[in-house]
PDB file of N, CA and C in Angstrom:
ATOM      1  N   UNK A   1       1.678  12.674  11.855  1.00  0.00           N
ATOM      2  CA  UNK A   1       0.353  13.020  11.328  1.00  0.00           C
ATOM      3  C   UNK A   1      -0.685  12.807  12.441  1.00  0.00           C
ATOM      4  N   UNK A   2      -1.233  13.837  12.989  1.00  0.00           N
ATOM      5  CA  UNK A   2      -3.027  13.868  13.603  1.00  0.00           C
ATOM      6  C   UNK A   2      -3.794  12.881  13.260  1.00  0.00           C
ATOM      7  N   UNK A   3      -4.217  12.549  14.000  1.00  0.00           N
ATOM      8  CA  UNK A   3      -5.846  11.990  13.189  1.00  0.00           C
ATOM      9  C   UNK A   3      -6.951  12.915  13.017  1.00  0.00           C
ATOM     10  N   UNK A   4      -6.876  14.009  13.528  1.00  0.00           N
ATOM     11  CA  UNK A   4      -7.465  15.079  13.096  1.00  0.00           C
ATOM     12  C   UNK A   4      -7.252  15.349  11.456  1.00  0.00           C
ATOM     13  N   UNK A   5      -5.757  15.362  11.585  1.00  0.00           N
ATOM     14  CA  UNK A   5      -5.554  15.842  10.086  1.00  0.00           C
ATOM     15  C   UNK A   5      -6.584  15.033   8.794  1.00  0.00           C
ATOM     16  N   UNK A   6      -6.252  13.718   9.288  1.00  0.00           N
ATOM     17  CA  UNK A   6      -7.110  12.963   8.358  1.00  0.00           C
ATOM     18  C   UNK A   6      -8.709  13.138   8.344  1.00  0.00           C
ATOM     19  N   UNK A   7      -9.386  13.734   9.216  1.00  0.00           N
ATOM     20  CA  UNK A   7     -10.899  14.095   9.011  1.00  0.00           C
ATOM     21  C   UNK A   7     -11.130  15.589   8.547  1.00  0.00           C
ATOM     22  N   UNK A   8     -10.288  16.356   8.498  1.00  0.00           N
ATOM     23  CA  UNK A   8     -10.410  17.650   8.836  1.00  0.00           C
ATOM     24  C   UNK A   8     -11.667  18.569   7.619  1.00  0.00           C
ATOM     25  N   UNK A   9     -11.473  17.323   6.490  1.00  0.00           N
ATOM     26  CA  UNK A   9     -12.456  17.346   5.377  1.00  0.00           C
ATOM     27  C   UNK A   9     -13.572  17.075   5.306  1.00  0.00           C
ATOM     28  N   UNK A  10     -14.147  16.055   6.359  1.00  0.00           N
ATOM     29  CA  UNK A  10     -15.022  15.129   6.241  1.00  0.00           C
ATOM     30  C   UNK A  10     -16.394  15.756   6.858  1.00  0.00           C
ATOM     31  N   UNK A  11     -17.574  15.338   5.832  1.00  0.00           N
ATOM     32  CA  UNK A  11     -18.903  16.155   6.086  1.00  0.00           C
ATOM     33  C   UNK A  11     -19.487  15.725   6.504  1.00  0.00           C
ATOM     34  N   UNK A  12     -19.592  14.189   7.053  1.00  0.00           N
ATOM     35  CA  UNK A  12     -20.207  13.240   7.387  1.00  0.00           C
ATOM     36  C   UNK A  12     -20.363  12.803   9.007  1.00  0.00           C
ATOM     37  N   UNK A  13     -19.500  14.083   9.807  1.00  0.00           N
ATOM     38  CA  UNK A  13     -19.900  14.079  10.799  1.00  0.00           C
ATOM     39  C   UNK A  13     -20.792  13.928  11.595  1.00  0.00           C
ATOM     40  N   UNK A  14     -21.479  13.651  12.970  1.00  0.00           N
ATOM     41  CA  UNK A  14     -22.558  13.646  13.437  1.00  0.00           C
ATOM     42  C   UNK A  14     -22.302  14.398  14.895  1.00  0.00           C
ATOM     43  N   UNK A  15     -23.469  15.693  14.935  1.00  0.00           N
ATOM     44  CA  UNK A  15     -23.470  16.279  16.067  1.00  0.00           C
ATOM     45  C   UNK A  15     -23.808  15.931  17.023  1.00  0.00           C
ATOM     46  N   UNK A  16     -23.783  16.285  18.630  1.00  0.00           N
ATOM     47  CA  UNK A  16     -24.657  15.774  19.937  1.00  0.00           C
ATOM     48  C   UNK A  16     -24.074  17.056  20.696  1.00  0.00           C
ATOM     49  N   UNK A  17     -25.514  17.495  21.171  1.00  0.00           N
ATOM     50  CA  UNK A  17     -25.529  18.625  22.049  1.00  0.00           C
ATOM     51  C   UNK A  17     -24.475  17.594  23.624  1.00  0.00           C
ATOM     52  N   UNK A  18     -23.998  18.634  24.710  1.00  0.00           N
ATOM     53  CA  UNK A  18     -23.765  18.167  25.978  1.00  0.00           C
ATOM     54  C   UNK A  18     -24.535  17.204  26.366  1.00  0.00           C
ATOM     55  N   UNK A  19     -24.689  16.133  27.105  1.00  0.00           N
ATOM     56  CA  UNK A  19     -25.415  15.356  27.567  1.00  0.00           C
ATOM     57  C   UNK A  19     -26.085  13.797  26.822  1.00  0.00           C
ATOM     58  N   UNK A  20     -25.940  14.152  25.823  1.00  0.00           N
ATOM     59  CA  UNK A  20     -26.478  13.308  24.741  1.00  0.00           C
ATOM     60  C   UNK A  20     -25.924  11.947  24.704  1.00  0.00           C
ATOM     61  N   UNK A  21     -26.291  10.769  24.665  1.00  0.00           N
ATOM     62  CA  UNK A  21     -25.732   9.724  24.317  1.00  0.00           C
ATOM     63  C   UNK A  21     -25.374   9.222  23.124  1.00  0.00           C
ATOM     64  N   UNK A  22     -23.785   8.901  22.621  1.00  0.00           N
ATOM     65  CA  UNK A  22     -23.646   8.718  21.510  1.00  0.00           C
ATOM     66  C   UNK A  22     -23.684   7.109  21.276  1.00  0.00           C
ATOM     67  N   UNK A  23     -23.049   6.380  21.934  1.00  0.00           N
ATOM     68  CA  UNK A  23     -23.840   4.975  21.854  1.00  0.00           C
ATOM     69  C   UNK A  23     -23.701   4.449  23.492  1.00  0.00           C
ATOM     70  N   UNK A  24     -24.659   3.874  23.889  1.00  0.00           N
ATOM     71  CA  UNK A  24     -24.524   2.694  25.026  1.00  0.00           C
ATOM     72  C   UNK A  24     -23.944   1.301  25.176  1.00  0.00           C
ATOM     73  N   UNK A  25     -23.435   0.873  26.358  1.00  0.00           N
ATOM     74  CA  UNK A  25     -22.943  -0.394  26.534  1.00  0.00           C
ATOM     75  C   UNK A  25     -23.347  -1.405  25.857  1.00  0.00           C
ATOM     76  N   UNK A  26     -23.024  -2.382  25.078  1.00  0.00           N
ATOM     77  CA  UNK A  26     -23.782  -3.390  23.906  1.00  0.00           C
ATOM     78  C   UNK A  26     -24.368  -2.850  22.952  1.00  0.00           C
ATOM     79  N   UNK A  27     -24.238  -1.838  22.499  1.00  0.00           N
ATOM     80  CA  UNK A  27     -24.234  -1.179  21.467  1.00  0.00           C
ATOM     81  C   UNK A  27     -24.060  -2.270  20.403  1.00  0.00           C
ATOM     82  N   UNK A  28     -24.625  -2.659  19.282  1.00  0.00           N
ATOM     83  CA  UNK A  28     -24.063  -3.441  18.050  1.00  0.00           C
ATOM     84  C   UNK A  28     -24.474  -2.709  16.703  1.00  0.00           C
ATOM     85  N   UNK A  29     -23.460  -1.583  16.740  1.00  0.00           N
ATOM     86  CA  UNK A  29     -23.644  -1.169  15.484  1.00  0.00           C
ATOM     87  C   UNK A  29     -22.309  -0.914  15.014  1.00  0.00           C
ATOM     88  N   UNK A  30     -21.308  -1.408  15.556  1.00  0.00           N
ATOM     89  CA  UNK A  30     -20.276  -2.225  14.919  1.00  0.00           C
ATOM     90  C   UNK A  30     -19.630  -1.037  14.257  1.00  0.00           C
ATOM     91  N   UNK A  31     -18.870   0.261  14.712  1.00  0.00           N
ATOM     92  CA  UNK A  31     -18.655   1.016  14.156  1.00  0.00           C
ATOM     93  C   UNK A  31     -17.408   2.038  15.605  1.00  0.00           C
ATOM     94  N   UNK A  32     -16.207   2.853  15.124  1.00  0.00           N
ATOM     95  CA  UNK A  32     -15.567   3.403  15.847  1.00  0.00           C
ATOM     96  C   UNK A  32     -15.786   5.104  15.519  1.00  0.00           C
ATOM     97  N   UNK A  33     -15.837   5.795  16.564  1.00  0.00           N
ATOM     98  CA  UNK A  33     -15.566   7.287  16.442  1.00  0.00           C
ATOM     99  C   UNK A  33     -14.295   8.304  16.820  1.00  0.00           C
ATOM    100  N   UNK A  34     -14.154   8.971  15.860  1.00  0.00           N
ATOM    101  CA  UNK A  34     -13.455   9.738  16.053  1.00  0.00           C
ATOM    102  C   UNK A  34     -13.842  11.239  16.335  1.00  0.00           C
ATOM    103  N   UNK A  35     -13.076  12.143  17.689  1.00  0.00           N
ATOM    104  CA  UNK A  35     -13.817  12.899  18.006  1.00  0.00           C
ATOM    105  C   UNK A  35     -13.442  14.295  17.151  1.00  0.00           C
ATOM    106  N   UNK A  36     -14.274  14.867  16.970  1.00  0.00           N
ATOM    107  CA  UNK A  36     -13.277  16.023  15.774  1.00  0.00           C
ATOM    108  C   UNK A  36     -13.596  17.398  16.237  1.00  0.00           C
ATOM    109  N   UNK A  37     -14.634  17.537  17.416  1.00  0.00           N
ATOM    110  CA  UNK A  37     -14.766  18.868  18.069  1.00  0.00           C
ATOM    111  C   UNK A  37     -15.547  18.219  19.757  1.00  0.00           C
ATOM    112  N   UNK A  38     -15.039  18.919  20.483  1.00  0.00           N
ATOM    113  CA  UNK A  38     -15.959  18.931  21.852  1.00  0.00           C
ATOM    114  C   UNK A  38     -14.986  18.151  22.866  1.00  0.00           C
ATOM    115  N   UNK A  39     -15.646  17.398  23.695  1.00  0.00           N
ATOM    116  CA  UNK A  39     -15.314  16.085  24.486  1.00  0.00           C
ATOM    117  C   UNK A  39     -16.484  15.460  24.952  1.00  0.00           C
ATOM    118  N   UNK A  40     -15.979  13.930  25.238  1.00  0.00           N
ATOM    119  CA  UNK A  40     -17.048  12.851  25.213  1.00  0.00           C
ATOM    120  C   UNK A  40     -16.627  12.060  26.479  1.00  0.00           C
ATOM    121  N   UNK A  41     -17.445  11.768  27.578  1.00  0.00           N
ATOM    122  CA  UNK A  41     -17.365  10.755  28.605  1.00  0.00           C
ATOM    123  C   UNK A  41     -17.441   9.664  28.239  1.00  0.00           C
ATOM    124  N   UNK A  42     -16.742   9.003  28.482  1.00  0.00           N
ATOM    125  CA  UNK A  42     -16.684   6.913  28.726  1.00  0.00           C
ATOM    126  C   UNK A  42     -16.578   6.865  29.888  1.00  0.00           C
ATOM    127  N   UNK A  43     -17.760   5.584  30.362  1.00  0.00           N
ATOM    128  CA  UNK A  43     -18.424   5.672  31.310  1.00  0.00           C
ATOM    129  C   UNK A  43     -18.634   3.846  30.912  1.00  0.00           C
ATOM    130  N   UNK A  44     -18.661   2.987  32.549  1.00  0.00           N
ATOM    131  CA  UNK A  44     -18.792   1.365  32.185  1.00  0.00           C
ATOM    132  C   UNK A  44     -19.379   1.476  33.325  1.00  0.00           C
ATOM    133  N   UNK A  45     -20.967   0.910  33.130  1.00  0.00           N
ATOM    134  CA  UNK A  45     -21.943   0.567  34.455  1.00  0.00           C
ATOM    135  C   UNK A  45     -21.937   1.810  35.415  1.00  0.00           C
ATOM    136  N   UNK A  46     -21.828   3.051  35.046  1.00  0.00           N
ATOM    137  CA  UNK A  46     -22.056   4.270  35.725  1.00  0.00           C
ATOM    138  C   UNK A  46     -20.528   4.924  36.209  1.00  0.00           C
ATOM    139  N   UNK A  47     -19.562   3.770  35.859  1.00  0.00           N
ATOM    140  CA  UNK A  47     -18.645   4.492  36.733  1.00  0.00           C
ATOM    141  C   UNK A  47     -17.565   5.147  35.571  1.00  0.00           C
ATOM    142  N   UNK A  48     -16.875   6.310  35.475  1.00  0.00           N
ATOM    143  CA  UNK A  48     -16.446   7.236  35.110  1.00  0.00           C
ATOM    144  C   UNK A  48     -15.046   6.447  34.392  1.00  0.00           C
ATOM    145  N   UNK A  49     -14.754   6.349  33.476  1.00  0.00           N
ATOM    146  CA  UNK A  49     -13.675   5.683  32.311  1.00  0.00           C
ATOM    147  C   UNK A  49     -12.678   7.174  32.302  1.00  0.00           C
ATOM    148  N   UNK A  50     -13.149   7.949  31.468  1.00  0.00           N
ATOM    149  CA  UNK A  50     -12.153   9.100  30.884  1.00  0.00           C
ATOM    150  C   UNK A  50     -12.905   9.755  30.302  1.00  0.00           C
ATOM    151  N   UNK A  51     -12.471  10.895  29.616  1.00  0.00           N
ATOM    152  CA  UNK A  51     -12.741  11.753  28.820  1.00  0.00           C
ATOM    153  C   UNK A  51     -11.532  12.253  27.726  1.00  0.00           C
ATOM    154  N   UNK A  52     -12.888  12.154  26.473  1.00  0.00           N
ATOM    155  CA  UNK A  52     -11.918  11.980  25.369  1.00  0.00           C
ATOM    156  C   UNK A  52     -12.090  12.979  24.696  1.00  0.00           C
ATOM    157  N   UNK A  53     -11.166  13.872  24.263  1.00  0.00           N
ATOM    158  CA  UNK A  53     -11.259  15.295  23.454  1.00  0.00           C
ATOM    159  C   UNK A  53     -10.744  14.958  21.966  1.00  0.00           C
ATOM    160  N   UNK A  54     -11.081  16.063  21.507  1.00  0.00           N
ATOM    161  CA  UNK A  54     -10.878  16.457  19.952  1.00  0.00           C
ATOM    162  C   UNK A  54      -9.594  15.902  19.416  1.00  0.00           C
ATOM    163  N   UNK A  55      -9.195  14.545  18.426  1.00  0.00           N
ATOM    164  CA  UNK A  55      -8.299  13.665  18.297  1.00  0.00           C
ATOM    165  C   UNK A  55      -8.301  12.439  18.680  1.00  0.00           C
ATOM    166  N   UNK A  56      -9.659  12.500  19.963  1.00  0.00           N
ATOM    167  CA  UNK A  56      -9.266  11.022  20.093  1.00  0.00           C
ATOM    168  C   UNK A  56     -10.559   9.691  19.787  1.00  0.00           C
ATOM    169  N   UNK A  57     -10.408   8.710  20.331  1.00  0.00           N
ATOM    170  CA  UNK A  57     -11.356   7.923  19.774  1.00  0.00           C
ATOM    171  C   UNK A  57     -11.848   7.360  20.494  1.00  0.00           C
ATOM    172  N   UNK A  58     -13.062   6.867  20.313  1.00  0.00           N
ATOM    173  CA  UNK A  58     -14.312   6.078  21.043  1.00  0.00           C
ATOM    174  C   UNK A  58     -14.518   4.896  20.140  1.00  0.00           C
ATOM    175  N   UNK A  59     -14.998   3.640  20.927  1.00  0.00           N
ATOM    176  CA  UNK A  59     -16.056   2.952  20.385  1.00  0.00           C
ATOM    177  C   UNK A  59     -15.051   1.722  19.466  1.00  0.00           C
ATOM    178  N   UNK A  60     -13.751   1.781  19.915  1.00  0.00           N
ATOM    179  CA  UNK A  60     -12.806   0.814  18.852  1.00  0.00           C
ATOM    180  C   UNK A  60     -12.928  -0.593  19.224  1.00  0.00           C
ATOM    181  N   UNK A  61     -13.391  -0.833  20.194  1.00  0.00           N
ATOM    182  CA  UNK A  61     -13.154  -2.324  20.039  1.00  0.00           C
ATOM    183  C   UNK A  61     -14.436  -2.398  19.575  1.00  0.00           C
ATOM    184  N   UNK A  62     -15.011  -1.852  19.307  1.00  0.00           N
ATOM    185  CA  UNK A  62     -16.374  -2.627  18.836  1.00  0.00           C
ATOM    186  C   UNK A  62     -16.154  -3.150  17.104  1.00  0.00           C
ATOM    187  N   UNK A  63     -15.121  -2.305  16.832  1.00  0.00           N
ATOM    188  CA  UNK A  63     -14.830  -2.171  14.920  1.00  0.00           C
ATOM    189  C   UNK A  63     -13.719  -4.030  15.119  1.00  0.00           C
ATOM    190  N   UNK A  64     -12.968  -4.163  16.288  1.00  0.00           N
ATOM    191  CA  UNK A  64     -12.598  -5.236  16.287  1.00  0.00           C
ATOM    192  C   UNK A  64     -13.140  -6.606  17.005  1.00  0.00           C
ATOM    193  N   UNK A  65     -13.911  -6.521  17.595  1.00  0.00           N
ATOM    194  CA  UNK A  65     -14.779  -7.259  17.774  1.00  0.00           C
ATOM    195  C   UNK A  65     -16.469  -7.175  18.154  1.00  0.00           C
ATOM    196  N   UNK A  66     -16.983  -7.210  16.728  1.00  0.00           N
ATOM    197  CA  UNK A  66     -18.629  -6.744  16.521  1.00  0.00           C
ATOM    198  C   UNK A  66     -19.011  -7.959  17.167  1.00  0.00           C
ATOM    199  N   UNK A  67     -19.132  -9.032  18.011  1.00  0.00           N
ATOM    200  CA  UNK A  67     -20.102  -9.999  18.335  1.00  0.00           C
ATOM    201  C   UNK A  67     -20.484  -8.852  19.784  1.00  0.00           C
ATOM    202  N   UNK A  68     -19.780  -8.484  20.060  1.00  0.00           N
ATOM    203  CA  UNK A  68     -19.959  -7.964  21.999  1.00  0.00           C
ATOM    204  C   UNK A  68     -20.755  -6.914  21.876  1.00  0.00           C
ATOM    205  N   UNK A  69     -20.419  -5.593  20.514  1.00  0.00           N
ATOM    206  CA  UNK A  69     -21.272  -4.247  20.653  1.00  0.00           C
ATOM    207  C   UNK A  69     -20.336  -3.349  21.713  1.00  0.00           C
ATOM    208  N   UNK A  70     -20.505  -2.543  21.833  1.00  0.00           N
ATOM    209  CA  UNK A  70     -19.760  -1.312  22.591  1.00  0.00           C
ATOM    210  C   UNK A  70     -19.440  -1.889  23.914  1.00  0.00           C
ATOM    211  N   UNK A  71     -17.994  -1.626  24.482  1.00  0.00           N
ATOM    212  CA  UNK A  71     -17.909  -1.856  25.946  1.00  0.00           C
ATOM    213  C   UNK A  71     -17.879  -0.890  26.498  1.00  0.00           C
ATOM    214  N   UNK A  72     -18.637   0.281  25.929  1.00  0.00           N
ATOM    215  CA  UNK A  72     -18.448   1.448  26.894  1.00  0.00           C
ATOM    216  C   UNK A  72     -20.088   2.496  26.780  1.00  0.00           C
ATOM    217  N   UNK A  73     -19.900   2.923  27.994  1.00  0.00           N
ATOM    218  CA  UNK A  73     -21.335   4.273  27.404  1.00  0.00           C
ATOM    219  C   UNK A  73     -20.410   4.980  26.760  1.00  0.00           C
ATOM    220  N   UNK A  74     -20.532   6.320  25.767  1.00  0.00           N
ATOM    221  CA  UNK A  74     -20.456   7.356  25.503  1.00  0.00           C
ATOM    222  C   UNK A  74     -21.625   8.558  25.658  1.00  0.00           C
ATOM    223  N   UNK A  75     -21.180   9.387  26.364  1.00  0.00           N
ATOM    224  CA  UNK A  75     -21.651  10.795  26.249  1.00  0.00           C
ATOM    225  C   UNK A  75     -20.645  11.815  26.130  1.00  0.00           C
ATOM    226  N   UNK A  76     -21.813  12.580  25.414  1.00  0.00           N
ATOM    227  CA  UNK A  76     -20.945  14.081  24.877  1.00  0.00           C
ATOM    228  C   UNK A  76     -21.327  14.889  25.894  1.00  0.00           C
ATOM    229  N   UNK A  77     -20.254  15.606  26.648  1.00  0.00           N
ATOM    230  CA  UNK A  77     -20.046  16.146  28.270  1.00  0.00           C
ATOM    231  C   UNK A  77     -19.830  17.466  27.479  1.00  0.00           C
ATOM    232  N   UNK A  78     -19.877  18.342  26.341  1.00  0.00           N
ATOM    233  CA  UNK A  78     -19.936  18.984  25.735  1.00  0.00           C
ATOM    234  C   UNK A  78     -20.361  19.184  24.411  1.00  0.00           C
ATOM    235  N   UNK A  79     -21.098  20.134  24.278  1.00  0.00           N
ATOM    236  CA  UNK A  79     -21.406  19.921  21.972  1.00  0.00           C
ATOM    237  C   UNK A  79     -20.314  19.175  21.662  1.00  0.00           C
ATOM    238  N   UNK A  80     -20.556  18.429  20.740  1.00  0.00           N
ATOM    239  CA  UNK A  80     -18.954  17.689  19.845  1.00  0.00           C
ATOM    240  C   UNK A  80     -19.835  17.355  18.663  1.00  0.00           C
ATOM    241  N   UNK A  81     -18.904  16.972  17.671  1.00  0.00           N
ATOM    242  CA  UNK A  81     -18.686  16.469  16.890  1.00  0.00           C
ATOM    243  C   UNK A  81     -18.088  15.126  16.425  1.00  0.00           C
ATOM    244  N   UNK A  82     -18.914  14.039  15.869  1.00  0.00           N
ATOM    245  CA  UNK A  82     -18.087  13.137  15.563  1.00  0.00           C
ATOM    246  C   UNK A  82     -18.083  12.009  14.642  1.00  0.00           C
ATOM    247  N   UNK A  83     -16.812  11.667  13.999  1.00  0.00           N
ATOM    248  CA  UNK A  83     -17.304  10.763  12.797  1.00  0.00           C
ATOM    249  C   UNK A  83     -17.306   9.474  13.140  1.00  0.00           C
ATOM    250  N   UNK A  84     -18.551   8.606  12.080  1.00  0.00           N
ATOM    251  CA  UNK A  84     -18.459   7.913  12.260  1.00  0.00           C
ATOM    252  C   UNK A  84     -17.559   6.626  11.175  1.00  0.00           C
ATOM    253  N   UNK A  85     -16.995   5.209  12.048  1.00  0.00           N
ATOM    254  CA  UNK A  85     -16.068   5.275  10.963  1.00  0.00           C
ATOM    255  C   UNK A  85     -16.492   3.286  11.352  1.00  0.00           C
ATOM    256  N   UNK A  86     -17.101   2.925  10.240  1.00  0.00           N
ATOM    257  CA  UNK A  86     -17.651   1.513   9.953  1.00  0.00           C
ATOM    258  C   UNK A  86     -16.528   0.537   9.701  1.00  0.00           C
ATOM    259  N   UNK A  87     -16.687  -0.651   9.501  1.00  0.00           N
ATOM    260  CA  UNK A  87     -15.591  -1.565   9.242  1.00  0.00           C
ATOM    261  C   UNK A  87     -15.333  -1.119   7.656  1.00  0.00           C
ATOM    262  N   UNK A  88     -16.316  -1.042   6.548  1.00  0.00           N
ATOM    263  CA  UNK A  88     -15.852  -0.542   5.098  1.00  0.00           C
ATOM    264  C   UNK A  88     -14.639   0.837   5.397  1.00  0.00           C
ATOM    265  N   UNK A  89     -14.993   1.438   5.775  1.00  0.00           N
ATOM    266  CA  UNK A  89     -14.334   3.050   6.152  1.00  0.00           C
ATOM    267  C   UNK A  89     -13.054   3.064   6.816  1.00  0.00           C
ATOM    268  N   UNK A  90     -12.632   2.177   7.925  1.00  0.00           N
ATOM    269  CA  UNK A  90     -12.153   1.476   8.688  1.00  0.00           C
ATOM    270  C   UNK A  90     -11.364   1.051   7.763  1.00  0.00           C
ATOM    271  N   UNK A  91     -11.465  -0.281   6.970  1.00  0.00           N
ATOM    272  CA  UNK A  91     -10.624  -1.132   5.970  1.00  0.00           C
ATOM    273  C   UNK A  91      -9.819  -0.035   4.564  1.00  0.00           C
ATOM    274  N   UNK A  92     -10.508   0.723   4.391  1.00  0.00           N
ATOM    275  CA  UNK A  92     -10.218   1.905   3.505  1.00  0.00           C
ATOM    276  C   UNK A  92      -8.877   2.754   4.291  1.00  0.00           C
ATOM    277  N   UNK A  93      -9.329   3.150   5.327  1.00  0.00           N
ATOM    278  CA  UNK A  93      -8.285   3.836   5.814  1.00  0.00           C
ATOM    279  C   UNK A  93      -7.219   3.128   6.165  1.00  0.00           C
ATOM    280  N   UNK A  94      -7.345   1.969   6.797  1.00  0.00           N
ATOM    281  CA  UNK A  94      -6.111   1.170   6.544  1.00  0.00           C
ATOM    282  C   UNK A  94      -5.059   0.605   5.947  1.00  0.00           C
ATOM    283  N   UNK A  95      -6.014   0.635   4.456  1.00  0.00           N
ATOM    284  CA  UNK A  95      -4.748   0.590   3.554  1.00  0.00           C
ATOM    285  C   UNK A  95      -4.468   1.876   3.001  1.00  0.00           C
ATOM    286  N   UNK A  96      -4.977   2.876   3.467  1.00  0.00           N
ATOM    287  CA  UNK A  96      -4.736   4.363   2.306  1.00  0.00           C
ATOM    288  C   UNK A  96      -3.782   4.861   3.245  1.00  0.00           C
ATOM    289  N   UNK A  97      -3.660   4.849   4.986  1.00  0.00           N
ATOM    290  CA  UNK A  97      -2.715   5.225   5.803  1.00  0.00           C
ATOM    291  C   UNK A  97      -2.608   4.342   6.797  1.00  0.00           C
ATOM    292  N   UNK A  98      -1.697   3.632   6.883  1.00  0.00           N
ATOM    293  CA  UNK A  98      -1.601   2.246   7.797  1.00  0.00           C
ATOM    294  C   UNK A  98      -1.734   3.030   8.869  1.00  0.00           C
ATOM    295  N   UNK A  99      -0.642   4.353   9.007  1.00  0.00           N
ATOM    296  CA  UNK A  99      -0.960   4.582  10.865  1.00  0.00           C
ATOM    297  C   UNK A  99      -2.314   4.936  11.238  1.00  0.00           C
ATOM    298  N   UNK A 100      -3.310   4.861  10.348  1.00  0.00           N
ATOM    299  CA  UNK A 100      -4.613   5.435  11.251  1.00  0.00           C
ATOM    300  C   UNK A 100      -4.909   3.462  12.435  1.00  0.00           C
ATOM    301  N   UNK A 101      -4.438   2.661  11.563  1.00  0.00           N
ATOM    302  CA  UNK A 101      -4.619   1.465  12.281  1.00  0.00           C
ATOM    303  C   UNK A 101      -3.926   1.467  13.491  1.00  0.00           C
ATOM    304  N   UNK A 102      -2.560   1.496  13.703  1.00  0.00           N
ATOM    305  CA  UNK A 102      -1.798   1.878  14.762  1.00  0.00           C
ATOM    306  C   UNK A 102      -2.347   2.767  15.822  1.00  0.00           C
ATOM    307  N   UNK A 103      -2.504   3.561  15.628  1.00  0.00           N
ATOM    308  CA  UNK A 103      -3.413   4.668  15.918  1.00  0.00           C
ATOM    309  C   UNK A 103      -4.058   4.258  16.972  1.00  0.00           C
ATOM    310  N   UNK A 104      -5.508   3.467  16.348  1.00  0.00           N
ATOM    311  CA  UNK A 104      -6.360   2.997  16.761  1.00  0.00           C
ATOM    312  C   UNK A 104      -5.691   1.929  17.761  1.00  0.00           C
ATOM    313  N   UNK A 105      -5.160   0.845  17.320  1.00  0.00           N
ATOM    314  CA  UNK A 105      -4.773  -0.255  18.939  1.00  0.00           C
ATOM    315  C   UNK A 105      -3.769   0.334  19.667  1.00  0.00           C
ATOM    316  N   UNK A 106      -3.243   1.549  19.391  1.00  0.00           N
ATOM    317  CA  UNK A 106      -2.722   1.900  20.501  1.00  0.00           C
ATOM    318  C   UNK A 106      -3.384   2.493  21.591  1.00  0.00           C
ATOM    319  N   UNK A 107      -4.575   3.269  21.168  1.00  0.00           N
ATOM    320  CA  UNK A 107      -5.858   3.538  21.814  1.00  0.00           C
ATOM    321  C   UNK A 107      -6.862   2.100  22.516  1.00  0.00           C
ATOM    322  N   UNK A 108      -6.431   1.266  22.218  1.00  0.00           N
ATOM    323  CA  UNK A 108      -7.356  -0.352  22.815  1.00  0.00           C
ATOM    324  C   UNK A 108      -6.104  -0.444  23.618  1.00  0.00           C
ATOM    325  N   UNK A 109      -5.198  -0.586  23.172  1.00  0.00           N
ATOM    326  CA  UNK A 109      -4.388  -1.074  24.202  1.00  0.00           C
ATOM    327  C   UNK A 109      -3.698  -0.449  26.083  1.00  0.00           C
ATOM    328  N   UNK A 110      -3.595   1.385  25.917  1.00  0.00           N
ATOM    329  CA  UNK A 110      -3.934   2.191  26.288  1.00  0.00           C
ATOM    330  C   UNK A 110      -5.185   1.782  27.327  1.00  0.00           C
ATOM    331  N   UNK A 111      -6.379   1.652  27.418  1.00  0.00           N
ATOM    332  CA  UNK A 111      -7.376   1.288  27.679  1.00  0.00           C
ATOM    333  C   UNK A 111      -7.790   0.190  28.492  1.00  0.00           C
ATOM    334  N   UNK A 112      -6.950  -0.773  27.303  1.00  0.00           N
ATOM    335  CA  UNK A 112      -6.793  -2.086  28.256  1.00  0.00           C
ATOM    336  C   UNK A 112      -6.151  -2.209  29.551  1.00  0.00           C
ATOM    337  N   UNK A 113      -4.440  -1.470  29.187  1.00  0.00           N
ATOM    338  CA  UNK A 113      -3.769  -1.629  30.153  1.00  0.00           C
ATOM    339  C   UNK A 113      -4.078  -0.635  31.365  1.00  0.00           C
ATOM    340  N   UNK A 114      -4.693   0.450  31.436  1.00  0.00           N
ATOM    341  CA  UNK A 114      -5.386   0.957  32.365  1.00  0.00           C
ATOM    342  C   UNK A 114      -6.590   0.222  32.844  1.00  0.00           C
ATOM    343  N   UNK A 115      -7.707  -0.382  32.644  1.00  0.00           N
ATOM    344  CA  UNK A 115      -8.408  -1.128  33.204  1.00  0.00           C
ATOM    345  C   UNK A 115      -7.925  -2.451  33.823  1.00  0.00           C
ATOM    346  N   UNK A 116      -6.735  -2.913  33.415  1.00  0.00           N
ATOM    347  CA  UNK A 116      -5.919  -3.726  34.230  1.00  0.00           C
ATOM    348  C   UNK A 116      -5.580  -3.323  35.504  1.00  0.00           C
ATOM    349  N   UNK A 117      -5.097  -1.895  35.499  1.00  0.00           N
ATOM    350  CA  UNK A 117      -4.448  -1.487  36.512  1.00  0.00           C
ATOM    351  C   UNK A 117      -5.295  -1.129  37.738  1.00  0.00           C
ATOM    352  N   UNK A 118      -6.715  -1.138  37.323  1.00  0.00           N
ATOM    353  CA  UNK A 118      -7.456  -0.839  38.213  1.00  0.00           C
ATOM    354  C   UNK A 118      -8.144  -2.237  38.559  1.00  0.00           C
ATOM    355  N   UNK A 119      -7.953  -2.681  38.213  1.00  0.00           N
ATOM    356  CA  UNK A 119      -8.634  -4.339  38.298  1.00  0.00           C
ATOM    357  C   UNK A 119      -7.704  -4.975  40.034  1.00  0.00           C
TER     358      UNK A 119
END
């Protein structure tokens, strides 16, 4: 199963033209995205993370640890689309489809272990 599949309904999206910032570094609004059209830059202190297209996700460690706020910029490097998905929304989907959780730390972990590698 996609994680696409699982939004493919959802109206609650939020747009951002190219360029736009979807949240900044220390961000504390304690919330993860999923991207459901476009692609989005992650970006730490100016320097270039990845780019994340349609399926994938932004903004997860912040849903697992809200004291810090975002460890990443996001910008949308193209129109996109994207939902937003709170700790309530978050806890919902977890028990309605465990793999969206999996999902998700495999994406932190992913992340992690690449910023290791560059460390």
């Amino acid at each position: 199963m996609a994680i696409l599949n699982l939004f493919q309904f959802v109206k609650d999206f939020q747009s951002f033209k190219a360029g736009e910032t979807i949240y900044s570094l220390g961000d504390m609004h304690n919330r993860l995205y999923v991207v459901i059209e476009g692609e989005v830059d992650l970006s730490y202190e100016g320097r270039h993370l990845e780019t994340v297209e349609a399926g994938g996700i932004i903004g997860e460690i912040s849903i697992v640890d809200d004291d810090e706020g975002q460890a990443s910029t996001a910008i949308a490097k193209t129109d996109c689309k994207v939902v937003p998905v709170d700790r309530q929304r978050f806890t919902f989907m977890v028990q309605e489809t465990p793999y969206f959780a999996l999902e998700v730390m495999e994406v932190l972990a992913e992340r992690l272990r690449r910023e290791r590698a560059r460390a």
